[in-house]
C-alpha atoms as a PDB file:
ATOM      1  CA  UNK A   1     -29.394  88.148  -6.037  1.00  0.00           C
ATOM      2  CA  UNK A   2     -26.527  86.239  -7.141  1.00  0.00           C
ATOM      3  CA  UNK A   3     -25.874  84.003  -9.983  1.00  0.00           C
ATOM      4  CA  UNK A   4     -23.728  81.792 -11.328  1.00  0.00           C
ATOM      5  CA  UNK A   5     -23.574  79.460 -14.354  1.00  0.00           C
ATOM      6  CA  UNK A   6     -24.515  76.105 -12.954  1.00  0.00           C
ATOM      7  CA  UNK A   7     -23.278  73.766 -15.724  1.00  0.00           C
ATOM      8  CA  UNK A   8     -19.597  75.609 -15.617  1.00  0.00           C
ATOM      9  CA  UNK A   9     -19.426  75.055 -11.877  1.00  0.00           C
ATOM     10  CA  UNK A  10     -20.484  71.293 -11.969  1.00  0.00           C
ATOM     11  CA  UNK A  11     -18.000  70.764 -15.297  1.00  0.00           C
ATOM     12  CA  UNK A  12     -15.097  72.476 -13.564  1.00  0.00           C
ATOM     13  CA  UNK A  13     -15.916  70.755 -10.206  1.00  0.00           C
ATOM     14  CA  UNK A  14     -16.467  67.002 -11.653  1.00  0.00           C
ATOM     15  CA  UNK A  15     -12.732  67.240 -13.230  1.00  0.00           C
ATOM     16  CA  UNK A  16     -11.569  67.780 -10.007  1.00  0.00           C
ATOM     17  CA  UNK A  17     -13.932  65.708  -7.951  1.00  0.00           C
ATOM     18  CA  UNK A  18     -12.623  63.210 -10.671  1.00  0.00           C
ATOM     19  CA  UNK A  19      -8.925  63.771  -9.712  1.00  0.00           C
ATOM     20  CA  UNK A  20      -9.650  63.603  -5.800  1.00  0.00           C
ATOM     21  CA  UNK A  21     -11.346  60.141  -6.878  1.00  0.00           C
ATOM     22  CA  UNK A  22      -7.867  58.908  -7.695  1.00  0.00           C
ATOM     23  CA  UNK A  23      -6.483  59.907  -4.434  1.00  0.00           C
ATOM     24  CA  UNK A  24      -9.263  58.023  -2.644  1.00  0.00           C
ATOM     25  CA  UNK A  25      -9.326  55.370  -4.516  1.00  0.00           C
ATOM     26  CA  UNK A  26      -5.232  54.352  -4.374  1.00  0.00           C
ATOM     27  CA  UNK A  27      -4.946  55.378  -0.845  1.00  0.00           C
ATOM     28  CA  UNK A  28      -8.102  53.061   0.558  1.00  0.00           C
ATOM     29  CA  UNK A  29      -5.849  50.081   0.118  1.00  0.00           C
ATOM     30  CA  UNK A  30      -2.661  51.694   2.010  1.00  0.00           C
ATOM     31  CA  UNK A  31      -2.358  51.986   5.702  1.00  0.00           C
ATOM     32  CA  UNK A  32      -3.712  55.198   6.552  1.00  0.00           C
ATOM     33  CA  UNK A  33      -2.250  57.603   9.100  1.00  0.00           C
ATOM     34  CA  UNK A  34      -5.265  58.299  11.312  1.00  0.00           C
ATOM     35  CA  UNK A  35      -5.470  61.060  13.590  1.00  0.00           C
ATOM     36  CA  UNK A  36      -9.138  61.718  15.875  1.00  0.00           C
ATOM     37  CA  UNK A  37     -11.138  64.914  16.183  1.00  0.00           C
ATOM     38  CA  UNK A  38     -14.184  65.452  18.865  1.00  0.00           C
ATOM     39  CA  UNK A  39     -14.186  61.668  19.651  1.00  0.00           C
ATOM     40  CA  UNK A  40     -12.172  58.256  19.460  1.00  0.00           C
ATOM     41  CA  UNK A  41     -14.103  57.906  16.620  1.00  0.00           C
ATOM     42  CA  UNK A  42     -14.389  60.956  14.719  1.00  0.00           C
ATOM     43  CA  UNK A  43     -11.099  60.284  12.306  1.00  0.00           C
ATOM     44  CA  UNK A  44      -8.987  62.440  10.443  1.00  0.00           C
ATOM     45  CA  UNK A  45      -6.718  60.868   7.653  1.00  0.00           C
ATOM     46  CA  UNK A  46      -4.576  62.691   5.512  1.00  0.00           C
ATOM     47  CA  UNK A  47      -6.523  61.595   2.554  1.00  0.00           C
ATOM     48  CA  UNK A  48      -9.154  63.943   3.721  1.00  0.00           C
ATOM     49  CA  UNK A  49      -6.379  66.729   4.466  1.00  0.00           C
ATOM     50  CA  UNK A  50      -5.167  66.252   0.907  1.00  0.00           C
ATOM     51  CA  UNK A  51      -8.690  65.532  -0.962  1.00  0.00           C
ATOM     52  CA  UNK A  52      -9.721  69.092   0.551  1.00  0.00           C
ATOM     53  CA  UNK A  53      -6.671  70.976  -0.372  1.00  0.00           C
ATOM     54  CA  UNK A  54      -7.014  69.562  -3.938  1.00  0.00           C
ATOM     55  CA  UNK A  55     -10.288  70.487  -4.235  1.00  0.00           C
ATOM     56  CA  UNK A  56     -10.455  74.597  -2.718  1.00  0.00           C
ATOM     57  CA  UNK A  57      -6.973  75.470  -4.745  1.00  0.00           C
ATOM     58  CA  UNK A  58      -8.729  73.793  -7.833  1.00  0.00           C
ATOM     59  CA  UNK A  59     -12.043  75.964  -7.211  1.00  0.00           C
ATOM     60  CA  UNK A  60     -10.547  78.775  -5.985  1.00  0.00           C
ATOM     61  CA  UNK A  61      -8.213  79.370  -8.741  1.00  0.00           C
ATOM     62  CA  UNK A  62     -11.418  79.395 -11.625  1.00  0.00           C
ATOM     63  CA  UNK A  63     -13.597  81.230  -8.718  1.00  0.00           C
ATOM     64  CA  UNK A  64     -11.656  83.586  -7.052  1.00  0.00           C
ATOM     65  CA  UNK A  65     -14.685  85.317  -5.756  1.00  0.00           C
ATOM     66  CA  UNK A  66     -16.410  82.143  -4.227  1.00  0.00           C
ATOM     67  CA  UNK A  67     -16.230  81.100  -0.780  1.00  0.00           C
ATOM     68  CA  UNK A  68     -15.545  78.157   0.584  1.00  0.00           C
ATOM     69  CA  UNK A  69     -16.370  75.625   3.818  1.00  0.00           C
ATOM     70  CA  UNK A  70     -14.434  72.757   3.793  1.00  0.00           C
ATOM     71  CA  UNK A  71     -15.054  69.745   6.858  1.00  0.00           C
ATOM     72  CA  UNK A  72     -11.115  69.985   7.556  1.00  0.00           C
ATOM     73  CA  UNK A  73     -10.313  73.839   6.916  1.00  0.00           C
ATOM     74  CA  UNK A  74     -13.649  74.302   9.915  1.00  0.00           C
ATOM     75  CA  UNK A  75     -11.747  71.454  12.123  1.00  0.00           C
ATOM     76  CA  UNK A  76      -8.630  73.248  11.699  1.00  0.00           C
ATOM     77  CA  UNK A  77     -10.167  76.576  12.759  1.00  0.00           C
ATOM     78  CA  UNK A  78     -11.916  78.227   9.856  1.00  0.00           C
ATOM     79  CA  UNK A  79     -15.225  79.664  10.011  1.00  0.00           C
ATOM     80  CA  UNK A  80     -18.332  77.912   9.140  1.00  0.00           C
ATOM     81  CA  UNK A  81     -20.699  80.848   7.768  1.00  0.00           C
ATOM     82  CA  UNK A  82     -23.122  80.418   4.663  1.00  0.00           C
ATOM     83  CA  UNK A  83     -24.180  83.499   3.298  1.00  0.00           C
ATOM     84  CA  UNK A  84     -25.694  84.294  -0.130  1.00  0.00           C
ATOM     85  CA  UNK A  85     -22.792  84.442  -1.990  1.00  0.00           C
ATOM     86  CA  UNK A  86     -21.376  81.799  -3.781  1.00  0.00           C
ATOM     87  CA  UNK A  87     -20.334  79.073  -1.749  1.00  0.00           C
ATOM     88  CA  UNK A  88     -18.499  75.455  -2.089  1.00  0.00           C
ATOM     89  CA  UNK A  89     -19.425  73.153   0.719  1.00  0.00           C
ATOM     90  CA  UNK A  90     -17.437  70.471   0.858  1.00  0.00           C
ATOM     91  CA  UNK A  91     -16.670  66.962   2.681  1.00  0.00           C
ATOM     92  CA  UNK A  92     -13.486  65.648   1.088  1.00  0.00           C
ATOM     93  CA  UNK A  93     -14.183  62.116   2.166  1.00  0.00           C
ATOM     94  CA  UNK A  94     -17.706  61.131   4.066  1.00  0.00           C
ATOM     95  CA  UNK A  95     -17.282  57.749   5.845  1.00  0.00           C
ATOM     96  CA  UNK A  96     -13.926  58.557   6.910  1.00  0.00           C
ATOM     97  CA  UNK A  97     -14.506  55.428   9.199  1.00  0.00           C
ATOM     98  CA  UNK A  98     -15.172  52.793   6.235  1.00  0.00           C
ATOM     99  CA  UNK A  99     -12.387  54.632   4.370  1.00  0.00           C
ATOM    100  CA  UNK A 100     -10.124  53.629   7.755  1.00  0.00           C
ATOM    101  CA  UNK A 101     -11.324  49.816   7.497  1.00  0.00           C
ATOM    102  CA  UNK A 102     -10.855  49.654   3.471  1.00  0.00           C
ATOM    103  CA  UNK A 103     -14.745  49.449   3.417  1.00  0.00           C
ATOM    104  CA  UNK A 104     -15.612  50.900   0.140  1.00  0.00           C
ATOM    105  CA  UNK A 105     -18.927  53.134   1.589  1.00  0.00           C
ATOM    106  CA  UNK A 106     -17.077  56.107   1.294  1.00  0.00           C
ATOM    107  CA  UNK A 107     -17.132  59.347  -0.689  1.00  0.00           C
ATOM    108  CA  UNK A 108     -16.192  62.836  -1.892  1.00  0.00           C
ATOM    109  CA  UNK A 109     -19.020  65.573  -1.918  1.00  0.00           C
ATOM    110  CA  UNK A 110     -19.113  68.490  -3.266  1.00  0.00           C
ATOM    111  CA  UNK A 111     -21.869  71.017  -3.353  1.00  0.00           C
ATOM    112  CA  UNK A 112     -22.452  74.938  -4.973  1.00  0.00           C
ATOM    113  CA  UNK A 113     -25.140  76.712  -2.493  1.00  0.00           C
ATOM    114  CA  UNK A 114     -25.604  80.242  -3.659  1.00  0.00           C
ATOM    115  CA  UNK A 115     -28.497  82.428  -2.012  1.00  0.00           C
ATOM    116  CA  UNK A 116     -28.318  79.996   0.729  1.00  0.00           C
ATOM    117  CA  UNK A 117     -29.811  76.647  -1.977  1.00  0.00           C
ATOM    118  CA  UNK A 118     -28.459  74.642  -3.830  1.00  0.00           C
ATOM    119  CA  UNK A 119     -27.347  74.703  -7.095  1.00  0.00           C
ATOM    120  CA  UNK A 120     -24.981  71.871  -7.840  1.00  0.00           C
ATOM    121  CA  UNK A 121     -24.355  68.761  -6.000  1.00  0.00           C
ATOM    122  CA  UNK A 122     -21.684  66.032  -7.060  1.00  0.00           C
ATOM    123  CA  UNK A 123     -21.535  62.499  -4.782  1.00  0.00           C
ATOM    124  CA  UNK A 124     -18.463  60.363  -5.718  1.00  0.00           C
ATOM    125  CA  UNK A 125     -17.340  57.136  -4.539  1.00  0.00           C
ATOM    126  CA  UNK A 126     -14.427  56.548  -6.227  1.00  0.00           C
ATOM    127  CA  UNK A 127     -13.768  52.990  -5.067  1.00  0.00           C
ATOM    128  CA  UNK A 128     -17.275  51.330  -6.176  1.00  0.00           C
ATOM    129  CA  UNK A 129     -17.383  53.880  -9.052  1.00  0.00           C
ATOM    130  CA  UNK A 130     -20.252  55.697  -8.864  1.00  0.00           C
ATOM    131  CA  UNK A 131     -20.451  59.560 -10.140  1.00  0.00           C
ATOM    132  CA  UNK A 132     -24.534  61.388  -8.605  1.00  0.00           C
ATOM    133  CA  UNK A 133     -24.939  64.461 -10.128  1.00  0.00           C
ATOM    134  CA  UNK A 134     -27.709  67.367 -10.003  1.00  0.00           C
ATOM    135  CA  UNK A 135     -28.074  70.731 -11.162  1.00  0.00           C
ATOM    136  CA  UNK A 136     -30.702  72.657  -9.340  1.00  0.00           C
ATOM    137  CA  UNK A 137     -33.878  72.016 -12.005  1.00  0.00           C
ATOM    138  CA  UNK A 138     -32.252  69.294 -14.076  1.00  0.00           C
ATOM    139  CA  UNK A 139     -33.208  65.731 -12.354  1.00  0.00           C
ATOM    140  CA  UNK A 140     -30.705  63.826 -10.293  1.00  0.00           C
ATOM    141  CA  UNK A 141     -27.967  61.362 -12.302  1.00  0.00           C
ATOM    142  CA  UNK A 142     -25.813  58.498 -11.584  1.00  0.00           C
ATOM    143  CA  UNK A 143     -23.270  57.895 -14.165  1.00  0.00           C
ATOM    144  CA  UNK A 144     -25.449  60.095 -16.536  1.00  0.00           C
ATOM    145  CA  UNK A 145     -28.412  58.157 -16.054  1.00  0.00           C
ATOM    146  CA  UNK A 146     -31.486  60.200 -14.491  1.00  0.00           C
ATOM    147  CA  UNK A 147     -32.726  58.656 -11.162  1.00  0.00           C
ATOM    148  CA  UNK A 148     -35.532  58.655  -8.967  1.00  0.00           C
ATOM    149  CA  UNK A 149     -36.770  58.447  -5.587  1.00  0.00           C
ATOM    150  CA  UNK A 150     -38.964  55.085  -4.776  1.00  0.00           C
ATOM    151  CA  UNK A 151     -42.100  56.527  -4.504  1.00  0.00           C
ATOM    152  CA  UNK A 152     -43.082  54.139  -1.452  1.00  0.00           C
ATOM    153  CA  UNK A 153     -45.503  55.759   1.238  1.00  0.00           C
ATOM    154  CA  UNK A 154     -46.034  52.687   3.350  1.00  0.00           C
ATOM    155  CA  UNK A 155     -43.545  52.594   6.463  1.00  0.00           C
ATOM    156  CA  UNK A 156     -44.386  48.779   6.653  1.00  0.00           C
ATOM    157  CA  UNK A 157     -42.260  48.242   3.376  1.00  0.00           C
ATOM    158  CA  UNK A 158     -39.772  51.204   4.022  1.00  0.00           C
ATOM    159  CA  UNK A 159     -35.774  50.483   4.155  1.00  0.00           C
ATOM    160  CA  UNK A 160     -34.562  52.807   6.453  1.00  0.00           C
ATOM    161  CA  UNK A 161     -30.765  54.069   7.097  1.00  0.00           C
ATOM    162  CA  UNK A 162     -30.036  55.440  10.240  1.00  0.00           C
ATOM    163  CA  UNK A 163     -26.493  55.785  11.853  1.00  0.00           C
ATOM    164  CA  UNK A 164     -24.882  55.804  15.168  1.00  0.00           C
ATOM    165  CA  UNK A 165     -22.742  59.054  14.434  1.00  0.00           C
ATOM    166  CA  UNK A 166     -18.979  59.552  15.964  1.00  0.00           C
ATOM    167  CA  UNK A 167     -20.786  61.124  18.793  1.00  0.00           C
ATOM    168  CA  UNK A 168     -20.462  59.326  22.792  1.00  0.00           C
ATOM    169  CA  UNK A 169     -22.457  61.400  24.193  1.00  0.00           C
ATOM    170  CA  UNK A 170     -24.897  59.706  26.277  1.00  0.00           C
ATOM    171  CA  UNK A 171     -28.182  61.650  25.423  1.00  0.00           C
ATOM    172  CA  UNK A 172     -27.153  61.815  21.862  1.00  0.00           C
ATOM    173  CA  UNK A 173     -26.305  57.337  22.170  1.00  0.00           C
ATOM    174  CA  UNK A 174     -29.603  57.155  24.047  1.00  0.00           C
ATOM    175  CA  UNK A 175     -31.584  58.717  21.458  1.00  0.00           C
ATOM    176  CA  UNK A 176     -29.855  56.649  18.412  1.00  0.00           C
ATOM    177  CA  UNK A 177     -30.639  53.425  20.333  1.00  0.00           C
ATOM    178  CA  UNK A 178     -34.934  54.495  21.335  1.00  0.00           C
ATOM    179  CA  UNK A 179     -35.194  55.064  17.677  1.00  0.00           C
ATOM    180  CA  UNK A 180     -33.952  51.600  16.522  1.00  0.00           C
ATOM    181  CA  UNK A 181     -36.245  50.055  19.261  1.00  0.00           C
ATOM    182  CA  UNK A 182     -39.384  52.320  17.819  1.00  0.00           C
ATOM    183  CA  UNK A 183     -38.550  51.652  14.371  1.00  0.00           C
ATOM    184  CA  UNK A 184     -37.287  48.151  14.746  1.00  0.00           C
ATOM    185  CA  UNK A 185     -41.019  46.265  14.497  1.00  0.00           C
ATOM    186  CA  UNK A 186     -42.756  48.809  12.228  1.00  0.00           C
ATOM    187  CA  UNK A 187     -40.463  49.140   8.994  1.00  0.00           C
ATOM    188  CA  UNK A 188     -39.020  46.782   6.379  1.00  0.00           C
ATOM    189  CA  UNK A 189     -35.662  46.834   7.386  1.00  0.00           C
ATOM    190  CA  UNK A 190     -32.959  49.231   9.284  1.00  0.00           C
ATOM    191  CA  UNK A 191     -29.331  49.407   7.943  1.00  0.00           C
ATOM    192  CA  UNK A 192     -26.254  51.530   9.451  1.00  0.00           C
ATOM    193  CA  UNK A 193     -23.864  51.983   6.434  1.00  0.00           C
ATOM    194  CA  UNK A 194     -21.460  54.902   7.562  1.00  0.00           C
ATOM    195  CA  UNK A 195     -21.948  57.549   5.234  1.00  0.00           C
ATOM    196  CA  UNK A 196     -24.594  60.396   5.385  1.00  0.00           C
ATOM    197  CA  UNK A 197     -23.938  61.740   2.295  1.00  0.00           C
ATOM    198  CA  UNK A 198     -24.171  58.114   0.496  1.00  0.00           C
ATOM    199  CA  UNK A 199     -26.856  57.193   2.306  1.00  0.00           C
ATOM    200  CA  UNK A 200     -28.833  60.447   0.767  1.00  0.00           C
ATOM    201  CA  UNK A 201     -28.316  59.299  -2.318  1.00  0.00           C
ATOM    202  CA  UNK A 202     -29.727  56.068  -1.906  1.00  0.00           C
ATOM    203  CA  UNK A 203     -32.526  57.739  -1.031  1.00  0.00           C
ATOM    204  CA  UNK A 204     -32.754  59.588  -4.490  1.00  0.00           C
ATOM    205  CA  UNK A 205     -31.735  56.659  -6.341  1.00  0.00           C
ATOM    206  CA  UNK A 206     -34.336  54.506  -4.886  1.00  0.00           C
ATOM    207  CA  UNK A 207     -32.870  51.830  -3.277  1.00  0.00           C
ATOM    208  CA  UNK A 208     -33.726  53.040   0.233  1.00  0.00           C
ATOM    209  CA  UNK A 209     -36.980  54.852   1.404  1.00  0.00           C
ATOM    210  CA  UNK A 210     -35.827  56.779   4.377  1.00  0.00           C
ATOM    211  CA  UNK A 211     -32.517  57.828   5.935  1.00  0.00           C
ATOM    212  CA  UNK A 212     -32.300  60.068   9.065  1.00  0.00           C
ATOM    213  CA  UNK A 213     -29.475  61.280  11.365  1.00  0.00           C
ATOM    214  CA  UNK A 214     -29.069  63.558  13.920  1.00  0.00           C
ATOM    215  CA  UNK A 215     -25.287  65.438  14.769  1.00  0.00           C
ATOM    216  CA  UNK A 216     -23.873  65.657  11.253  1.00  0.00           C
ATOM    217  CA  UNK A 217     -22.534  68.893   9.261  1.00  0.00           C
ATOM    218  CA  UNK A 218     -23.427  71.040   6.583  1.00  0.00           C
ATOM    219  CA  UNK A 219     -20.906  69.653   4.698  1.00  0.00           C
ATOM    220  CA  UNK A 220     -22.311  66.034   5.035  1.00  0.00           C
ATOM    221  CA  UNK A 221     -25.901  67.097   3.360  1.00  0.00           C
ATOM    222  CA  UNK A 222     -24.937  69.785   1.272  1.00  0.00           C
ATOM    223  CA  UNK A 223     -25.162  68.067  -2.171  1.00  0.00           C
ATOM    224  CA  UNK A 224     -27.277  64.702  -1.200  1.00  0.00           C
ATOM    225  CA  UNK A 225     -29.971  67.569  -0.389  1.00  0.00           C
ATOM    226  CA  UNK A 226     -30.182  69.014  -3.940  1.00  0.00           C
ATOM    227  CA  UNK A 227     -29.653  65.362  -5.362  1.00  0.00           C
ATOM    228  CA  UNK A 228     -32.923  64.128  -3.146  1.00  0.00           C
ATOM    229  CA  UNK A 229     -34.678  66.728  -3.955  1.00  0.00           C
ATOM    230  CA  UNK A 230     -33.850  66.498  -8.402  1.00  0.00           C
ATOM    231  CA  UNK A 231     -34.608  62.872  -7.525  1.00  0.00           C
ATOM    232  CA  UNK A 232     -38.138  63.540  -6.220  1.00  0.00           C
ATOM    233  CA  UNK A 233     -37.578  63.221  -2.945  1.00  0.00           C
ATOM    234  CA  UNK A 234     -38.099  64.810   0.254  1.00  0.00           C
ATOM    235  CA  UNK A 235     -35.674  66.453   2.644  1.00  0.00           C
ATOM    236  CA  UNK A 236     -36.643  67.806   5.842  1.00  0.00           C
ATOM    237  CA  UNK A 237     -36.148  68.940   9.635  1.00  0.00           C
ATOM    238  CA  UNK A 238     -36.540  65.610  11.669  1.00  0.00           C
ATOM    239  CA  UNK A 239     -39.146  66.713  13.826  1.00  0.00           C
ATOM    240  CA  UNK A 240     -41.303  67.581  10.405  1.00  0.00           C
ATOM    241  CA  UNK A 241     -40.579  71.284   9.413  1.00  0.00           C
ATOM    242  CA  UNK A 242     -38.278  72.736   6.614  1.00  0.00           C
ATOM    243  CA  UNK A 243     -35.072  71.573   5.975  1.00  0.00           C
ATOM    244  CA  UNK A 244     -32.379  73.777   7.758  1.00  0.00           C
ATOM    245  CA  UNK A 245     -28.954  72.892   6.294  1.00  0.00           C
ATOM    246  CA  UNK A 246     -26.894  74.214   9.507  1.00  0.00           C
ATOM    247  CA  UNK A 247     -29.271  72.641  12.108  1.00  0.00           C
ATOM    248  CA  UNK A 248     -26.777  69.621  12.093  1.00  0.00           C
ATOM    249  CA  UNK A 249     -29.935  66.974  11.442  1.00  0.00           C
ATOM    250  CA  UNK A 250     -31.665  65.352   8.355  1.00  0.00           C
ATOM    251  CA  UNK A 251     -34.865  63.383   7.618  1.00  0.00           C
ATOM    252  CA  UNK A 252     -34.978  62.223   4.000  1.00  0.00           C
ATOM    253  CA  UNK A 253     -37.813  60.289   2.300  1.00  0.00           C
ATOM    254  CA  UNK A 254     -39.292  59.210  -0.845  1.00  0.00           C
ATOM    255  CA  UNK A 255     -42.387  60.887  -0.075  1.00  0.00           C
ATOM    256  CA  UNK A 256     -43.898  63.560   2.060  1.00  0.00           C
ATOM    257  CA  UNK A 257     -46.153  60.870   3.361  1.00  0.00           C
ATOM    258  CA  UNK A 258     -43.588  58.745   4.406  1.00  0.00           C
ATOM    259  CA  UNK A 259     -41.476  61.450   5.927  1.00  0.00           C
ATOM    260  CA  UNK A 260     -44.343  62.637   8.184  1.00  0.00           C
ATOM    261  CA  UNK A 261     -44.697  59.054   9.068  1.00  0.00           C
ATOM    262  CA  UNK A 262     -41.611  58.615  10.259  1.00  0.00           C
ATOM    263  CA  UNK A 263     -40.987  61.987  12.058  1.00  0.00           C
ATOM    264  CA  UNK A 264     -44.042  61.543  14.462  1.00  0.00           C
ATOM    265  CA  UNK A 265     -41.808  58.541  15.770  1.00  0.00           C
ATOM    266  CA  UNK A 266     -38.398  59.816  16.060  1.00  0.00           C
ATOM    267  CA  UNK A 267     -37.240  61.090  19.435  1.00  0.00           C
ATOM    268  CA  UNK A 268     -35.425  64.027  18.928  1.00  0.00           C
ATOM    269  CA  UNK A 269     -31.670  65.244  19.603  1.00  0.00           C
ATOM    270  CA  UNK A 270     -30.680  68.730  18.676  1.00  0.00           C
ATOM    271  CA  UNK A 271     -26.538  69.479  18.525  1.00  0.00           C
ATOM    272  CA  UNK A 272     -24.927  72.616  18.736  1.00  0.00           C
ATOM    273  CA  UNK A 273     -25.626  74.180  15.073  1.00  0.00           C
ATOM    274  CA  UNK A 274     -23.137  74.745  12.800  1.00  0.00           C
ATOM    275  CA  UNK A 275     -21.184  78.097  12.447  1.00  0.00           C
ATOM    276  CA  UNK A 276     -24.149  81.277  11.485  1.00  0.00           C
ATOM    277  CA  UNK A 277     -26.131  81.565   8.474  1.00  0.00           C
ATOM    278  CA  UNK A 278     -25.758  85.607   7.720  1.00  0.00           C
END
């Protein structure tokens, strides 16, 4: 098995994570140069480009041995394989479409998987200032100060965050819009905020019961995952079973009951999975 020293990685990753911040945070105001991906609105920007760069060369020059999967190095052609080594799994800016707009839901994650879980996961949004941190057995932060999931089990009172993804495809649209309908008249409330990674952490700090989305990356749940989980939350498949970080879906909950609850109701979408898991 490997190992690493989990308080080293997160202290060598937060200076840099730090550093990206500023990036982010000066260019949000500036017109951005956009460029799209697999859809009109799956955006590039060469924040992201840069925030990514910053990052790996940062990582890579105190981990030599580490490996790495970056959102823009995969779109530009790099593998996407997580095997038990050491690995950084990164989205240089999540909500790449708020960060377009100036809307300040947007953020840099970083996360240390090593045997395939989670070790270290760091959230930033640089604009609205807010730094979630967890070390794998060490309780889930914001700013420093420990967090926690909600605790709520009743769907009836559940905030839930789902998304509409930068998918158009019409099975994958179909299924977004049958799930607000189901959900619509049976929870508290349904928001779309733009960010699956900041959206996790809502979930561990509380604010929101339930978030789920279908079509989004490795790189997009890699460090909300451990942060749910330090928080006392739940992460899981949407249909119910384990979580399966390349599966390219995500059901999170403050409770197991709740997260049951909810995944009886969902109509499911499976995307092509990410990369292999060796």
């Amino acid at each position: 098995m490997t190992s690493v020293n989990p308080q080293h990685c997160l202290s060598v990753a937060l200076k840099l994570v730090k550093e990206a911040g500023e990036l982010v945070r000066d260019a949000i105001k500036k017109k951005k140069n956009v460029e799209t991906k697999s859809s009109v609105v799956d955006l590039v920007t060469e924040s992201d480009k840069a925030v990514e760069k910053l990052l790996i060369t940062g990582l890579s020059g105190v981990f030599p041995d580490h490996k790495f999967i970056g959102e823009e190095s995969v779109a530009a052609g790099e593998k996407c394989v997580l095997t038990d080594e050491p690995t950084w799994i990164i989205d240089p800016i999540d909500g790449t479409m708020n960060f377009v707009h100036s809307f300040p839901y947007t953020c840099i994650s970083v996360a240390l998987w090593v045997n395939k879980d989670a070790e270290v996961g760091i959230v930033y949004n640089p604009v609205l200032e807010q730094m979630f941190t967890a070390v794998k057995g060490q309780g889930a932060f914001l700013n420093d100060e420990k967090i926690s999931a909600s605790g709520q089990t009743d769907l009836g009172q559940a905030l839930v965050f789902s998304e509409m993804g930068t998918s158009r495809d019409p099975e994958k649209v179909d299924t977004v819009l049958t799930n607000l309908t189901t959900l619509i008249t049976k929870v508290h409330g349904i928001r779309a905020m733009g960010s699956c990674t900041l959206n996790m952490c809502h979930v561990a700090l509380g604010g929101v019961d339930i978030c789920f989305e279908f079509g989004i990356h490795a790189w997009d749940m890699a460090a909300g995952y451990l942060i749910i989980k330090e928080a006392g939350g739940v992460v899981i498949d949407t249909e119910g079973g384990p979580f399966d970080l390349m599966r390219r879906r995500v059901l999170c909950a403050s409770t197991q009951e709740l997260a049951e609850k909810i995944a009886k109701l969902l109509k499911q979408y499976q995307p092509e999975r990410d990369g292999v898991s060796e």
